[in-house]
Protein backbone atom coordinates (compact mmCIF):
# COMPACT_ATOMS: atom_id res chain seq x y z
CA UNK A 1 -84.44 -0.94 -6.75
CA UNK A 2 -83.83 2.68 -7.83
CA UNK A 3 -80.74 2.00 -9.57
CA UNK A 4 -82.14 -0.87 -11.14
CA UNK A 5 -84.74 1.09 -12.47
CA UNK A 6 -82.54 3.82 -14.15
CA UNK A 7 -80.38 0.99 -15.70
CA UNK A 8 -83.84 -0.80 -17.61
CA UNK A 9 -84.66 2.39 -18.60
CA UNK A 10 -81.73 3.58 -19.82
CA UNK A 11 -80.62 0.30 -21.22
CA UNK A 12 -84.02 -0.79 -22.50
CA UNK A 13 -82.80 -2.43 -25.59
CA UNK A 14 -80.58 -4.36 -23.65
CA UNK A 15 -83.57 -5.86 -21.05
CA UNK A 16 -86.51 -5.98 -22.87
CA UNK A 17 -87.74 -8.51 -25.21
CA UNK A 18 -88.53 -6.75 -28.68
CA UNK A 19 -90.74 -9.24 -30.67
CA UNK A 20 -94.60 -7.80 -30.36
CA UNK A 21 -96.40 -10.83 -31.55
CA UNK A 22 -96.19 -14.54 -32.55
CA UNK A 23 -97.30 -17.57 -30.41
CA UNK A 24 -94.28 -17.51 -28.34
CA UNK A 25 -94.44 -13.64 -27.17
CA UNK A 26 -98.14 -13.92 -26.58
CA UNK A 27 -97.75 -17.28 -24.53
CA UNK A 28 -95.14 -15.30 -22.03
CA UNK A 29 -97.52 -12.61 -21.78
CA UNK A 30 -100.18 -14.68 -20.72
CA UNK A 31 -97.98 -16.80 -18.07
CA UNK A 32 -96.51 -13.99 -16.86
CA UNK A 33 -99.85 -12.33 -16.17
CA UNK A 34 -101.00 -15.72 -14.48
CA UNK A 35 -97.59 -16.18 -12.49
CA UNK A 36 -98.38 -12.08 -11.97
CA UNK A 37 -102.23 -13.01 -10.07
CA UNK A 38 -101.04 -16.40 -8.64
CA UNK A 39 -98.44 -14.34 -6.77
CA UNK A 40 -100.50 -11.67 -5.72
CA UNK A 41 -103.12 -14.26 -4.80
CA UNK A 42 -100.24 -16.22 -2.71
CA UNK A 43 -98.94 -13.16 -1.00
CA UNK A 44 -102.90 -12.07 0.23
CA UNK A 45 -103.43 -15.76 1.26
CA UNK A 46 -100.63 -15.78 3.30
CA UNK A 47 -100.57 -12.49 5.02
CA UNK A 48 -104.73 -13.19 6.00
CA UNK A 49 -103.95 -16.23 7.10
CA UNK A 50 -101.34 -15.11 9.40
CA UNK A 51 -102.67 -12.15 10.80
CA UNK A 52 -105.50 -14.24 11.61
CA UNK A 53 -103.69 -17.54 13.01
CA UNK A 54 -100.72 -16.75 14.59
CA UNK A 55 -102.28 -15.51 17.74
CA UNK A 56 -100.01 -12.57 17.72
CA UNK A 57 -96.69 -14.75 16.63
CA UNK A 58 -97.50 -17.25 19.58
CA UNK A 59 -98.43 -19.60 17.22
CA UNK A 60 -96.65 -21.64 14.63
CA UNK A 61 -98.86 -21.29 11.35
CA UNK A 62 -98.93 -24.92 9.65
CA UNK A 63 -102.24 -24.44 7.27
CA UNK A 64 -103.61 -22.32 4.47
CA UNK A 65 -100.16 -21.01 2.35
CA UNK A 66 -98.30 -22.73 4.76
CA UNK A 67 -99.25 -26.19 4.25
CA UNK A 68 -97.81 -25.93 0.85
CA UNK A 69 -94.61 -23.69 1.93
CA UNK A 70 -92.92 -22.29 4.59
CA UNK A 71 -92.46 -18.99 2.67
CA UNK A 72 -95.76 -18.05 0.90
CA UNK A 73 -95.19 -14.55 1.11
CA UNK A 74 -91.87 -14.94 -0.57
CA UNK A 75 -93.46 -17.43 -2.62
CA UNK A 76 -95.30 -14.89 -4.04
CA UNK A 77 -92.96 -12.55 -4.69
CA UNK A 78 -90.98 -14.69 -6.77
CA UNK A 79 -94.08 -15.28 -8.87
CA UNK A 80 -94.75 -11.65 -9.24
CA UNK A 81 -91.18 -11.23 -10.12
CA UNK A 82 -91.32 -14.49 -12.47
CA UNK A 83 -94.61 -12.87 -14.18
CA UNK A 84 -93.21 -9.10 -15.19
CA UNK A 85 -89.98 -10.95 -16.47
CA UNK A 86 -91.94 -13.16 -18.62
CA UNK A 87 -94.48 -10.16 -19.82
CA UNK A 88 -91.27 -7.65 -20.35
CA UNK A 89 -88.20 -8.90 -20.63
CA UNK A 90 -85.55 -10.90 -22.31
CA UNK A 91 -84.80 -14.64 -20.69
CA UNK A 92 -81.42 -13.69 -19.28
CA UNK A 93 -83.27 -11.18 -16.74
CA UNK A 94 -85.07 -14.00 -15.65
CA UNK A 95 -81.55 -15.57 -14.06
CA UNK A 96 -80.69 -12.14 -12.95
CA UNK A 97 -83.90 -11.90 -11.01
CA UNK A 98 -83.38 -15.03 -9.23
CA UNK A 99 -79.73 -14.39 -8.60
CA UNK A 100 -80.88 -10.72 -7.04
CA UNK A 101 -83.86 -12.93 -5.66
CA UNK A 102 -81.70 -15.37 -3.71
CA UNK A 103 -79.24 -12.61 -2.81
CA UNK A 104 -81.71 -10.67 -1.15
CA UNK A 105 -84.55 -13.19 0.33
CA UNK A 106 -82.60 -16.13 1.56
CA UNK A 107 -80.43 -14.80 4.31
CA UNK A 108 -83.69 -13.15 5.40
CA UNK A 109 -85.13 -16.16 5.23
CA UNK A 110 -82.81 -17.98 7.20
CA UNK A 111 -82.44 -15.43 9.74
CA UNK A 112 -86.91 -15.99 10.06
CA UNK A 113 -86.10 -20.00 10.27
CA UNK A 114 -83.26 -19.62 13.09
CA UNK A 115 -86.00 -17.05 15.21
CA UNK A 116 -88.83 -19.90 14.64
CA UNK A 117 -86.59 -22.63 15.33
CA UNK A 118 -85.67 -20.92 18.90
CA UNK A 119 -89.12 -20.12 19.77
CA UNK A 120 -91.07 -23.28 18.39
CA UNK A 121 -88.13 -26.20 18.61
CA UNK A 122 -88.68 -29.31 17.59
CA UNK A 123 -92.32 -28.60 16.65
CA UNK A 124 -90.50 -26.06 13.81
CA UNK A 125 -88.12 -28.61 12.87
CA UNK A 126 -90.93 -31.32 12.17
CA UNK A 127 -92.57 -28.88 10.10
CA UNK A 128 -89.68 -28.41 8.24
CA UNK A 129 -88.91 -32.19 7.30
CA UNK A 130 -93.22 -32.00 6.23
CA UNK A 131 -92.69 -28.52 4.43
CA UNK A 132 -90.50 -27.26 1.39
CA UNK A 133 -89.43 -23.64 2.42
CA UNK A 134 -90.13 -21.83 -1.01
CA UNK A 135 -90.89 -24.27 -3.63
CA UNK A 136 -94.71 -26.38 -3.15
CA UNK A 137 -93.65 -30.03 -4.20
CA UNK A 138 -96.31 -31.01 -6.85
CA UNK A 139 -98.03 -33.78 -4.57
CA UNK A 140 -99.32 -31.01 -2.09
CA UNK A 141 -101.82 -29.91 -4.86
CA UNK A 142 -102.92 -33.10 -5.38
CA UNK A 143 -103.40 -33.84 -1.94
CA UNK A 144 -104.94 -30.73 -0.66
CA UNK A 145 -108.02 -28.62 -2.10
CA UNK A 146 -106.88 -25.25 -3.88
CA UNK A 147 -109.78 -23.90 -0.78
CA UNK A 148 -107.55 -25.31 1.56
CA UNK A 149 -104.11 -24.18 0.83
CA UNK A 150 -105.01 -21.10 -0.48
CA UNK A 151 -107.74 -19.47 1.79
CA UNK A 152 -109.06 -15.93 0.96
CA UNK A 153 -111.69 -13.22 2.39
CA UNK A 154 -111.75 -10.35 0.95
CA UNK A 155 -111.25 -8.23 3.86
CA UNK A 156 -107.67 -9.66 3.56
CA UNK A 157 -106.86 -7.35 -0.03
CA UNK A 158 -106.73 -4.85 2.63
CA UNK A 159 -103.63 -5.48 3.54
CA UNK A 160 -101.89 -5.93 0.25
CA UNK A 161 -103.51 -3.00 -1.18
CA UNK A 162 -100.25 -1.48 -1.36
CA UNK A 163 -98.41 -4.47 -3.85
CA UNK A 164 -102.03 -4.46 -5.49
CA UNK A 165 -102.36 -0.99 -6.77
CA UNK A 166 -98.72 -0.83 -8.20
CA UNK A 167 -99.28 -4.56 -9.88
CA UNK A 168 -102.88 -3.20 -11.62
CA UNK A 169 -100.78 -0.09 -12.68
CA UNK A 170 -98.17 -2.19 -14.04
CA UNK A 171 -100.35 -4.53 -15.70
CA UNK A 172 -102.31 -1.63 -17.16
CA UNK A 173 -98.53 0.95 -18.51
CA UNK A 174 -97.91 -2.79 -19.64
CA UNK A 175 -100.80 -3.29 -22.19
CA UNK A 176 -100.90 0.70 -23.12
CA UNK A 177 -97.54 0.37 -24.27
CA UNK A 178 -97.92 -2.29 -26.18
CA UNK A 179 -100.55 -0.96 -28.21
């Protein structure tokens, strides 16, 4: 992540987009500050849920986030990611992100599927053939109320308050420098 950093900086011309207005910039900016709270949203859902559900990892969590998606919390991430790419930078970062994205999440989330496969068995693998692992398809929102796959209590922002703060601070460098 560090070295990443020192490259955008140094190479900002190269990753960031440079138009400042028209339909098409503003439009981004506005999904990628949607995909930006949807994630965030996702990733608080998810991590209240669990901590309240899983019965200290003795239980396999099949509601809330995980009705939609096996992954939520990774779900989310890739909608965070998805939203400062769209806000920022140029559409070939986009592929780069979800190169670096799949190089980095999916053998850990692999590894998390082989350690609930062991514990849960054939109860995990049903889920599975019910459950896309990152992607929701599109009928689980029309199947399930928004209250019902994506749960939240506000004691829950708790535990994301460390994703939250650097987002708001983000969002907030973001529109100062702009301006």
């Amino acid at each position: 992540m560090g070295i990443a950093l020192v490259l955008v900086v140094v190479f900002r011309g190269v990753f960031f987009r440079q138009g400042n207005s028209g339909w098409l910039e503003n439009s981004l900016r506005v999904i990628g500050l949607l995909s930006l709270f949807l994630g965030q949203l996702i990733r608080v859902s998810a991590r209240g849920y669990k901590a309240e559900h899983s019965k200290n990892s003795h239980a396999l969590i099949e509601g809330g986030p995980y009705k939609i998606v096996r992954n939520p919390m990774y779900l989310g991430i890739l909608l965070i990611g998805f939203g400062v790419a769209f806000m920022l930078f140029n559409w070939w970062v986009v592929s780069l992100f979800l190169l670096i994205f799949a190089l980095r999440y999916l053998p850990l989330i692999l590894s998390e599927e082989k350690k609930l496969r062991n514990v849960f068995g054939e109860t995990y693998d049903a889920y599975c053939r019910r459950v896309p692992r990152i992607i929701p398809r599109l009928s689980s929102f029309i199947k399930t109320s928004v209250k019902e796959y994506l749960p939240i209590k506000p004691a829950w922002f708790k535990k994301e308050i460390n994703s939250i703060i650097p987002l708001l601070i983000l969002i907030l460098l973001f529109f100062l420098w702009r301006r």
